[in-house]
C-alpha atoms as a PDB file:
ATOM      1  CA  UNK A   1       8.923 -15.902   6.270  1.00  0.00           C
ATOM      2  CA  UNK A   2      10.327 -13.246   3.597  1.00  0.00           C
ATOM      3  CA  UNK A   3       9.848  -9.417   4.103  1.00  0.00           C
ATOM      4  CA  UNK A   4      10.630  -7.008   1.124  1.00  0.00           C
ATOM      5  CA  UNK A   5      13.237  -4.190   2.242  1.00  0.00           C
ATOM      6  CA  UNK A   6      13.418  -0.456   0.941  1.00  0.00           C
ATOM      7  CA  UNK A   7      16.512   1.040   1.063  1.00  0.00           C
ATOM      8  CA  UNK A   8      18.663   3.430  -0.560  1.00  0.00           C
ATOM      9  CA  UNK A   9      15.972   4.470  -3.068  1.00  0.00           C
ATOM     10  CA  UNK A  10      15.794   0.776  -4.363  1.00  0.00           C
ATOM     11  CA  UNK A  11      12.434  -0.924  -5.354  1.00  0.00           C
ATOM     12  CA  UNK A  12      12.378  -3.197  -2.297  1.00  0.00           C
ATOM     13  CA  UNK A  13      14.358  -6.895  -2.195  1.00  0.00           C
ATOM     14  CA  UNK A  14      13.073  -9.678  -0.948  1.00  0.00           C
ATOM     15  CA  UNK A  15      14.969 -11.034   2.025  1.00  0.00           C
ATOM     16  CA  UNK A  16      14.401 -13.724   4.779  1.00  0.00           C
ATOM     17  CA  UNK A  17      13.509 -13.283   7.982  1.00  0.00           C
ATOM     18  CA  UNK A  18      15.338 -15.331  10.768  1.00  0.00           C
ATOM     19  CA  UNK A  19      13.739 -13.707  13.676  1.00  0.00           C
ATOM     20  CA  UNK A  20      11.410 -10.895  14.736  1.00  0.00           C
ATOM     21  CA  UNK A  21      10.525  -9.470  18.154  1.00  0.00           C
ATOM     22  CA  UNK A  22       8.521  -6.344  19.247  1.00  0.00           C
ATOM     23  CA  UNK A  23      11.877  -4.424  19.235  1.00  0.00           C
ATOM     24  CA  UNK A  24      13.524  -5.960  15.798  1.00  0.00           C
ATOM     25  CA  UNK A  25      14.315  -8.379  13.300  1.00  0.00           C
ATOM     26  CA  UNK A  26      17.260 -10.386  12.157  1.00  0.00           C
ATOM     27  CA  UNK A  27      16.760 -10.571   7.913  1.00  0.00           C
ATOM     28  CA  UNK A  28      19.177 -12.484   5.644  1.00  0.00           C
ATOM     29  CA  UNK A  29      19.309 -11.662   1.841  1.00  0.00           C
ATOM     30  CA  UNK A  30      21.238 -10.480  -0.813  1.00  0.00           C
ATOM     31  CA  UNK A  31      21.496  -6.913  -0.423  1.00  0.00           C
ATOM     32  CA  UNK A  32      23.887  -3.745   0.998  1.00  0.00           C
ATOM     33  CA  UNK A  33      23.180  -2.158   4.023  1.00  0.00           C
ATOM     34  CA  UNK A  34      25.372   0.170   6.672  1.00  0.00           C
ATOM     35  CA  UNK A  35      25.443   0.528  10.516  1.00  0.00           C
ATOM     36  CA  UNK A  36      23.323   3.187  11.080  1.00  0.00           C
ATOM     37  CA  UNK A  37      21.266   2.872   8.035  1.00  0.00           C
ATOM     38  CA  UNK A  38      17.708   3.447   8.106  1.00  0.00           C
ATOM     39  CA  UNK A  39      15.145   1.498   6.089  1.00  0.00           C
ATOM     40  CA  UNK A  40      11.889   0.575   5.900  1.00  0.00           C
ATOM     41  CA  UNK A  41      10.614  -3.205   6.087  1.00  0.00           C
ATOM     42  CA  UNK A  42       6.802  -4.701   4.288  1.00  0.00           C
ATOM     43  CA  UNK A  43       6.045  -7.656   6.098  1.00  0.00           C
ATOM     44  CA  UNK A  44       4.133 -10.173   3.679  1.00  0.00           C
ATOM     45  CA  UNK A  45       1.337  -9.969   6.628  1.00  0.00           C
ATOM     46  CA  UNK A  46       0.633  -5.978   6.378  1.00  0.00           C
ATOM     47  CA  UNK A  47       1.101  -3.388   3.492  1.00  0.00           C
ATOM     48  CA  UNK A  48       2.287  -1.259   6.344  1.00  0.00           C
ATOM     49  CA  UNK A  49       5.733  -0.083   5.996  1.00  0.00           C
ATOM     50  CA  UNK A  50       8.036  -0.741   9.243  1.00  0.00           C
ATOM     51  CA  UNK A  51      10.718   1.920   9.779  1.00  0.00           C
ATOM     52  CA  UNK A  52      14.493   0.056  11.215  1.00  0.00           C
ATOM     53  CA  UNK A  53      18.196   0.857  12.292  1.00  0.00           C
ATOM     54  CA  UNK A  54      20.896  -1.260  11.021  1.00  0.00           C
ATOM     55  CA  UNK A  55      22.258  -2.350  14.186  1.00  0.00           C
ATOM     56  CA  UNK A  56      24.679  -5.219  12.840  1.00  0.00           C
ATOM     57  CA  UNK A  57      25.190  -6.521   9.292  1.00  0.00           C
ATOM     58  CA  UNK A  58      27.710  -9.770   9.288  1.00  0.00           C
ATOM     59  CA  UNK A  59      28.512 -11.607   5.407  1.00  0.00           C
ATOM     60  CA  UNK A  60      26.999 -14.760   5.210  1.00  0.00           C
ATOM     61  CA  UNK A  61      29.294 -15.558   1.927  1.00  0.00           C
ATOM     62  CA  UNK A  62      30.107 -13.691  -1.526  1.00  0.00           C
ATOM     63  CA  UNK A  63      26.101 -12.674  -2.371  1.00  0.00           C
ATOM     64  CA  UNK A  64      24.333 -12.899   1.142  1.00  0.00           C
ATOM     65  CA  UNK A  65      24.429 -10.601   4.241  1.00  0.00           C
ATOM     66  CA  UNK A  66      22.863 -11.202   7.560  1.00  0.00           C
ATOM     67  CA  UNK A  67      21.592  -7.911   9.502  1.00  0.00           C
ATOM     68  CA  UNK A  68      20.173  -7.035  12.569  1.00  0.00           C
ATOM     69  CA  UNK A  69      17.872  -4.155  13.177  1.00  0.00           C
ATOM     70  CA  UNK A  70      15.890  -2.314  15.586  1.00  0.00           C
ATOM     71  CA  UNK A  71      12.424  -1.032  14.618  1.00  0.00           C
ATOM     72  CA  UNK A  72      12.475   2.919  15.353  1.00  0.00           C
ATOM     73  CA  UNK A  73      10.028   4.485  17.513  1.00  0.00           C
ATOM     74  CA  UNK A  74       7.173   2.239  16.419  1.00  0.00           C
ATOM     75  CA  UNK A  75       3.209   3.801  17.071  1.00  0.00           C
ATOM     76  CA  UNK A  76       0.686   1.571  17.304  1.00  0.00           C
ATOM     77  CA  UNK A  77      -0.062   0.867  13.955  1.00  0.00           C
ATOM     78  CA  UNK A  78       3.722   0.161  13.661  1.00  0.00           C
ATOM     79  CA  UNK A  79       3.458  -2.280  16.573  1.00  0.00           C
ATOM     80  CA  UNK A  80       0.015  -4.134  15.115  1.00  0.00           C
ATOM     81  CA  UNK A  81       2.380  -4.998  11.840  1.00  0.00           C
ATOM     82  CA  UNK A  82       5.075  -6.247  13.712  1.00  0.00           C
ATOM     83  CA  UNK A  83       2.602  -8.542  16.027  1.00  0.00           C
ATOM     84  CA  UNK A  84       1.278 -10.122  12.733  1.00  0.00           C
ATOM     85  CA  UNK A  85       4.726 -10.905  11.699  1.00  0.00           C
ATOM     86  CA  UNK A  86       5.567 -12.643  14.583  1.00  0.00           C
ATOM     87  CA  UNK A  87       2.339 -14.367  14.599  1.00  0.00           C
ATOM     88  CA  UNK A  88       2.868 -15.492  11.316  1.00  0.00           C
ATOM     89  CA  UNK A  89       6.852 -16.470  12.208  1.00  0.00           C
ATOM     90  CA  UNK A  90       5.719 -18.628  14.876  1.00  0.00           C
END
């Protein structure tokens, strides 16, 4: 499954999604991200945006990153997108 993420004021990449669970996601793409760093995550399954924490970010090789987050403080709504993603991942 692919996700598109916003960060850093960008207009959303497209990255892949390894793994998602109520509490977070492991994606894998070609983009920047920090420890610390929040963004926000569009599942293909929802419009809803999903806000994260950059838990871990490890390079993959020269143009790909791998990084773990943890979806902040999700409501219900929040928690209804995720469910369809892992639905969907399953």
């Amino acid at each position: 499954m692919t996700a598109l993420v916003l960060a850093r004021h960008n207009d959303g990449i497209e990255v892949a999604v390894e793994d998602v669970s109520i509490r977070g996601a492991k994606l894998t793409g070609a983009f920047t991200l920090d420890v610390g760093e929040r963004i926000q995550i569009v599942f293909p399954t929802d419009a809803r945006r999903v806000t994260a924490e950059v838990v871990r970010v490890e390079s993959r090789d020269m143009s790909t990153d791998c990084a773990v987050v943890r979806f902040v403080a999700p409501g219900d709504d929040t928690r209804e997108s995720i469910r369809l993603a892992m639905d969907h991942a399953g």
